[in-house]
N, C-alpha and C. Protein backbone atom coordinates (compact mmCIF):
# COMPACT_ATOMS: atom_id res chain seq x y z
N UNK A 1 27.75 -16.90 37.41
CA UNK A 1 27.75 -17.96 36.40
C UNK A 1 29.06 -18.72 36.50
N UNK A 2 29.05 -20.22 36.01
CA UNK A 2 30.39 -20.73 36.08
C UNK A 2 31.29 -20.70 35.32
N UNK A 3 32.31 -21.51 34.93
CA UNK A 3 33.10 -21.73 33.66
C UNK A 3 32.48 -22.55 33.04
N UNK A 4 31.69 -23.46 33.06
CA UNK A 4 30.58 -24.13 31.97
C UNK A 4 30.18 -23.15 31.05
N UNK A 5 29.33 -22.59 32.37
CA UNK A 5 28.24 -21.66 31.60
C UNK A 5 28.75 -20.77 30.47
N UNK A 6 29.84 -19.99 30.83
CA UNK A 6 30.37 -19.15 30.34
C UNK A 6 31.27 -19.93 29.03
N UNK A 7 31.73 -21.22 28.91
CA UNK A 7 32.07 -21.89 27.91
C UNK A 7 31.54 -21.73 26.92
N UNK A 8 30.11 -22.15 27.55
CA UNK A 8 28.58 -22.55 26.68
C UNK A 8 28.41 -21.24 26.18
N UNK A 9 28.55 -20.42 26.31
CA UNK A 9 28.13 -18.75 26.03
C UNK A 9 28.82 -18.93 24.85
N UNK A 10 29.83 -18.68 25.05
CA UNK A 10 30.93 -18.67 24.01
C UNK A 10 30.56 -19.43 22.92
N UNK A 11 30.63 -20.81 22.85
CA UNK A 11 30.63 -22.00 22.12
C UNK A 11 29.10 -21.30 21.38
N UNK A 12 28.36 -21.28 21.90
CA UNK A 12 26.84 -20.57 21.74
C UNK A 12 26.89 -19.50 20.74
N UNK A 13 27.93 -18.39 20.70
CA UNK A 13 27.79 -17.14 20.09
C UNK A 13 28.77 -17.20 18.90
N UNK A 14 29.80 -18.24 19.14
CA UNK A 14 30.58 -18.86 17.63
C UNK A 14 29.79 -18.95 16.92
N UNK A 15 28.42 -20.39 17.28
CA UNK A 15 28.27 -21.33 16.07
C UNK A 15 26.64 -19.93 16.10
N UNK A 16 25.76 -19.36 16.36
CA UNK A 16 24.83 -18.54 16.47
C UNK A 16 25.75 -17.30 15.00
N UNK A 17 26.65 -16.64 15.31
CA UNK A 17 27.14 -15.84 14.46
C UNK A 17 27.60 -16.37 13.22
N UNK A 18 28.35 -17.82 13.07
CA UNK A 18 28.12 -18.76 12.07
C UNK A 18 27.24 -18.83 11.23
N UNK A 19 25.79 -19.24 11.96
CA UNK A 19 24.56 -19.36 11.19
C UNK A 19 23.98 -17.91 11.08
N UNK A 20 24.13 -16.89 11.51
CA UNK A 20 23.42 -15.57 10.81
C UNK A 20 24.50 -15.65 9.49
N UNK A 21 25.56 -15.39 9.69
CA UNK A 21 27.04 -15.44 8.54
C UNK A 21 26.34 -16.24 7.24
N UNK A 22 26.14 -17.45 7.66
CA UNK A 22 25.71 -18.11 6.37
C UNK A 22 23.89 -18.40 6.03
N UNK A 23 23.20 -17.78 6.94
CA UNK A 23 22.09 -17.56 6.21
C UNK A 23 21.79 -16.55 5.62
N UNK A 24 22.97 -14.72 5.86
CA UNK A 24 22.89 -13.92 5.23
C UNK A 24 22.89 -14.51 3.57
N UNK A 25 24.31 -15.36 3.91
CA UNK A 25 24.97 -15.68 2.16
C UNK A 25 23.85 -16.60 1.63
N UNK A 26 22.69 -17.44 2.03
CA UNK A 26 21.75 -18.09 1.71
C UNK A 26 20.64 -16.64 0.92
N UNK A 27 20.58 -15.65 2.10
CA UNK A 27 19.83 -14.61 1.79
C UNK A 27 20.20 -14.16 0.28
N UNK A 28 21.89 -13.62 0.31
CA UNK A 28 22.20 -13.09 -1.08
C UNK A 28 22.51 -14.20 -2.36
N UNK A 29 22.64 -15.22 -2.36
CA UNK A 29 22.90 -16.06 -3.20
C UNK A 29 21.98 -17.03 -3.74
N UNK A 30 21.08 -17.41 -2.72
CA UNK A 30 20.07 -18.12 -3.08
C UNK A 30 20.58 -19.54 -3.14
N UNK A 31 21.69 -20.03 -2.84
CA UNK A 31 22.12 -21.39 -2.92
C UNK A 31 21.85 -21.82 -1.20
N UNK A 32 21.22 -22.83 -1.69
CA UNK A 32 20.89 -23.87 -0.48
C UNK A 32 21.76 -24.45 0.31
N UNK A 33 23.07 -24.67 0.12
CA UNK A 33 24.19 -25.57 0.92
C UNK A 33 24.36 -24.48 1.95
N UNK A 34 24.14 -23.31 1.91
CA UNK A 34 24.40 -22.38 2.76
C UNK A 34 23.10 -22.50 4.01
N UNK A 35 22.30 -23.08 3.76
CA UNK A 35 21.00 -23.24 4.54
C UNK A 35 21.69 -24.33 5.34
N UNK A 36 22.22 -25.39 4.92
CA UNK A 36 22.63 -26.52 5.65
C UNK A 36 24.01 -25.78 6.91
N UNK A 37 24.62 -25.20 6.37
CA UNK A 37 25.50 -24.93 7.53
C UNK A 37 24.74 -23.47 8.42
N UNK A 38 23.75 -23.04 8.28
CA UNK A 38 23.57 -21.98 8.95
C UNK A 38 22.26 -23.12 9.92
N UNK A 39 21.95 -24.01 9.48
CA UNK A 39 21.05 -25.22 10.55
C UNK A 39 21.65 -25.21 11.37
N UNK A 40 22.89 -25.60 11.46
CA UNK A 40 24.04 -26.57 11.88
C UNK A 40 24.49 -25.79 13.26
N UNK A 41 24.98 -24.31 12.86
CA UNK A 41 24.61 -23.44 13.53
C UNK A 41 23.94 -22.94 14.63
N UNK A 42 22.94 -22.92 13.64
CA UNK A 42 21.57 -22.38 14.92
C UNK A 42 21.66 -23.68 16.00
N UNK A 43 21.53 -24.98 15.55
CA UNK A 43 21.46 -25.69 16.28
C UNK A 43 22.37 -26.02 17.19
N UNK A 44 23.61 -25.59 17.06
CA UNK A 44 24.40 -25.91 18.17
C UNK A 44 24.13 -24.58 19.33
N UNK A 45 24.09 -23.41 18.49
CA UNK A 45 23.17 -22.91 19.30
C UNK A 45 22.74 -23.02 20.42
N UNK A 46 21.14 -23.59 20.23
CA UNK A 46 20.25 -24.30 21.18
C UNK A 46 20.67 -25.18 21.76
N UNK A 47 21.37 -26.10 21.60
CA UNK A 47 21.98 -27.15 22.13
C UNK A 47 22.59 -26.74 23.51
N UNK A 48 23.90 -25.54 23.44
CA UNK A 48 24.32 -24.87 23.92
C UNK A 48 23.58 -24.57 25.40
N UNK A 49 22.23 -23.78 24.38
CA UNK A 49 21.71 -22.88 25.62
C UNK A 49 21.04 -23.86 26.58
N UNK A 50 20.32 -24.91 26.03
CA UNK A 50 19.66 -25.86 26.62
C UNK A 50 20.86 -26.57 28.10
N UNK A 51 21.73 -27.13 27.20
CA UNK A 51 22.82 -27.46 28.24
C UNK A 51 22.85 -26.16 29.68
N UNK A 52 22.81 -24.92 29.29
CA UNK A 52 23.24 -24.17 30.41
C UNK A 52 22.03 -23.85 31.19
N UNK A 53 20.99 -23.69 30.57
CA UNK A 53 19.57 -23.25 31.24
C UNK A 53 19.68 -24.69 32.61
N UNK A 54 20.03 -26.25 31.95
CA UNK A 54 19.83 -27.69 33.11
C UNK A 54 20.94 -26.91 33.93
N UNK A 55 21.84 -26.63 33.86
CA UNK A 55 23.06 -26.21 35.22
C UNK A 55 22.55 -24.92 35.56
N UNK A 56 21.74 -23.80 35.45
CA UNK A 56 21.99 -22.77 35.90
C UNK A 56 20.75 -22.04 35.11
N UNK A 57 19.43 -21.99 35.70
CA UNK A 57 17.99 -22.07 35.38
C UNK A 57 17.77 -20.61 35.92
N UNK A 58 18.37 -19.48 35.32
CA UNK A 58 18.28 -18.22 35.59
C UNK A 58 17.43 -17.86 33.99
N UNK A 59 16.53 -17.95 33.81
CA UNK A 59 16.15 -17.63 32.54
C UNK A 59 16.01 -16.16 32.00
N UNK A 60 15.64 -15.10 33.16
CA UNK A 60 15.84 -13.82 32.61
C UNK A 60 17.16 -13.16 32.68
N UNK A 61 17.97 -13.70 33.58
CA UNK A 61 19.17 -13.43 33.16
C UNK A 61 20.19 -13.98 32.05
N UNK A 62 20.12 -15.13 31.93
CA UNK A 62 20.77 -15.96 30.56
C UNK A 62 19.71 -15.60 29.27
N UNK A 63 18.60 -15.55 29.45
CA UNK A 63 17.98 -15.61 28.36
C UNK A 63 18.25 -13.90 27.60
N UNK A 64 18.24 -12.82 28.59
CA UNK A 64 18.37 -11.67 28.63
C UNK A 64 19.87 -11.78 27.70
N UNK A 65 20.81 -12.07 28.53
CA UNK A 65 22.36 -12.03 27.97
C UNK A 65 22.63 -12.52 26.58
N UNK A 66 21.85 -13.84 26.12
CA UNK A 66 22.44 -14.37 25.03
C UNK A 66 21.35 -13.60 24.12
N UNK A 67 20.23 -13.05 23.97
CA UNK A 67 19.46 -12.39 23.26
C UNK A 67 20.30 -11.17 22.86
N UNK A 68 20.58 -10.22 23.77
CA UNK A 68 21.47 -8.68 23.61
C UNK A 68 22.33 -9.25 22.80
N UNK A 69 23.02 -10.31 23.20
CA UNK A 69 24.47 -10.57 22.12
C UNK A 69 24.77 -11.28 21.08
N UNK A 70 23.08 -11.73 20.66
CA UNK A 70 22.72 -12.24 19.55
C UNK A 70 22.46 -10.69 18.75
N UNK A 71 21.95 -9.97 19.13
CA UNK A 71 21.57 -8.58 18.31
C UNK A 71 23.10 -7.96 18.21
N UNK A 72 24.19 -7.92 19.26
CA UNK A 72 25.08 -7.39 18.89
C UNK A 72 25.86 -8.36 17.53
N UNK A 73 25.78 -9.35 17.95
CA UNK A 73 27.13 -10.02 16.33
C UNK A 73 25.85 -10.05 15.12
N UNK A 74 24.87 -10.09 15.53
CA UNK A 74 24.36 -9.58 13.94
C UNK A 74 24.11 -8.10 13.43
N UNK A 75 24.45 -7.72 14.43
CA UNK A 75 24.85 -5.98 13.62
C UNK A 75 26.45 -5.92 13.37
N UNK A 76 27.06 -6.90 14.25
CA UNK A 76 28.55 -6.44 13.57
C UNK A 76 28.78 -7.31 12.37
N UNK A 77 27.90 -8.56 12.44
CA UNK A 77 28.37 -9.34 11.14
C UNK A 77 28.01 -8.35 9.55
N UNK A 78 26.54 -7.87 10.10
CA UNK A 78 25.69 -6.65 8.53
C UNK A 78 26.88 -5.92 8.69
N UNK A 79 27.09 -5.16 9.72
CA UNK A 79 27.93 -4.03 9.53
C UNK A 79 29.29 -4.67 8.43
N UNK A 80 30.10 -4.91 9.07
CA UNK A 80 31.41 -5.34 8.74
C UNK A 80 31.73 -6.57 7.47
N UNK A 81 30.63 -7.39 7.80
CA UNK A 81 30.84 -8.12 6.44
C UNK A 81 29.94 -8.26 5.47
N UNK A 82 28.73 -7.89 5.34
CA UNK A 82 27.85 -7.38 4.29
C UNK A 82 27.90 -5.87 4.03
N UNK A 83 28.24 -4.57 4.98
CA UNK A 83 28.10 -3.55 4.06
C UNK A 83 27.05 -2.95 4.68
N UNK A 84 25.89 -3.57 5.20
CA UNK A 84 24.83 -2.77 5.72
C UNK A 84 24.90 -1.75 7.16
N UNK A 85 23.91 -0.64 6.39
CA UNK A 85 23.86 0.22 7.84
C UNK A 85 23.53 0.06 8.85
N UNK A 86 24.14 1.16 9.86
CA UNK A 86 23.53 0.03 11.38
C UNK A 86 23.34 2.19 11.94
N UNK A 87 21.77 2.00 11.63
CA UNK A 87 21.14 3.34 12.13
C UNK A 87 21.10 3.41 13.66
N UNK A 88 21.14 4.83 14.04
CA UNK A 88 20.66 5.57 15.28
C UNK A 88 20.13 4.59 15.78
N UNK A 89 18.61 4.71 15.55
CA UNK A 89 17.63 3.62 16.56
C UNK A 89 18.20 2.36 16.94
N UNK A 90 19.12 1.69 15.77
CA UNK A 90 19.62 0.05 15.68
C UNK A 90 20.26 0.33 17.02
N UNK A 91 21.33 1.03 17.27
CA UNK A 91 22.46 1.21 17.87
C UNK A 91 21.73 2.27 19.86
N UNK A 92 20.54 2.96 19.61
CA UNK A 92 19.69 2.96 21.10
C UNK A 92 19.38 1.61 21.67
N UNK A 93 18.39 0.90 20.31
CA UNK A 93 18.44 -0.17 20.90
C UNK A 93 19.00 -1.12 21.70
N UNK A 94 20.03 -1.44 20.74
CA UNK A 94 21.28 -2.08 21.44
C UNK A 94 21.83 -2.02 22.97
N UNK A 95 21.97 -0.46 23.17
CA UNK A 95 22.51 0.16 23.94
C UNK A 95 21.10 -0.24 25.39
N UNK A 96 20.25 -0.15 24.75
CA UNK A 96 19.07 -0.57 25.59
C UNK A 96 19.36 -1.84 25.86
N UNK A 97 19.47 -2.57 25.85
CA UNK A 97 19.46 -3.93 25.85
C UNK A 97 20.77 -4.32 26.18
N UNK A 98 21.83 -3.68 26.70
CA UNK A 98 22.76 -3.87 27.65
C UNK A 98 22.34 -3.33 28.47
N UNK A 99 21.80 -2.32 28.60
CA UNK A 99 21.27 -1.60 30.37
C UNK A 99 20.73 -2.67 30.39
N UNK A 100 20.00 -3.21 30.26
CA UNK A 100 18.46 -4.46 30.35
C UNK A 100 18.86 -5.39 30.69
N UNK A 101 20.45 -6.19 30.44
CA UNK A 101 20.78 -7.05 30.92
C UNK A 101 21.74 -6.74 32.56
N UNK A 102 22.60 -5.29 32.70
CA UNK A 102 23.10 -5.26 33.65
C UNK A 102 21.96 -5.11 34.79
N UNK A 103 20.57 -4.16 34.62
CA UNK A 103 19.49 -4.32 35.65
C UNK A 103 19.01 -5.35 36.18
N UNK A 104 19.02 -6.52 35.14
CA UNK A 104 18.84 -8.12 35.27
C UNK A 104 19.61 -8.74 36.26
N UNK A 105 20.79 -8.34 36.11
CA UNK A 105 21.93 -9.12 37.16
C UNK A 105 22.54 -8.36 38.17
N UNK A 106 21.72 -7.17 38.78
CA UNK A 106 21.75 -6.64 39.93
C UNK A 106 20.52 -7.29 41.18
């Protein structure tokens, strides 16, 4: 992958952990302005991934990578800044789904 790509990753997993962050607080609060920045979010998101899929059209490998590490910052965001548990199975899973991506990129 390049330094784009890998920009885009990045830039991707900011504004992605952003919008889980503030659609949790949409979840617990019920106030709507929090819906608007967790859009905002997601959408740069996609934006993101879209940009990297046109340079570098590996889809089970990118698609593989940013999926695993979408499940990882939303277990560290529950974990660490809401309070919630992150069980056995949560954490096989996980662990699954990094093997899943290194088999991908062999």
């Amino acid at each position: 992958m390049t330094k784009l790509i890998w920009c885009l990753f990045a830039v991707a997993m900011i504004f992605y952990a952003l919008g889980d962050y503030f659609a949790k607080l949409l979840g617990n609060t019920g106030k709507w302005q929090y819906c608007t920045w967790a859009m905002i979010g997601y959408s740069v998101t996609s934006i993101c991934f879209l940009i990297a899929m046109s340079k570098w059209s590996k889809l089970t490998i990118l698609g593989s990578l940013w999926n695993v590490t979408y499940s990882i910052l939303t277990l560290i965001i529950a974990f660490a800044f809401f309070g919630e548990k992150v069980g056995p199975s949560q954490l096989v899973g996980l662990g699954l789904g990094i093997v899943s991506v290194f088999l991908l990129t062999r």
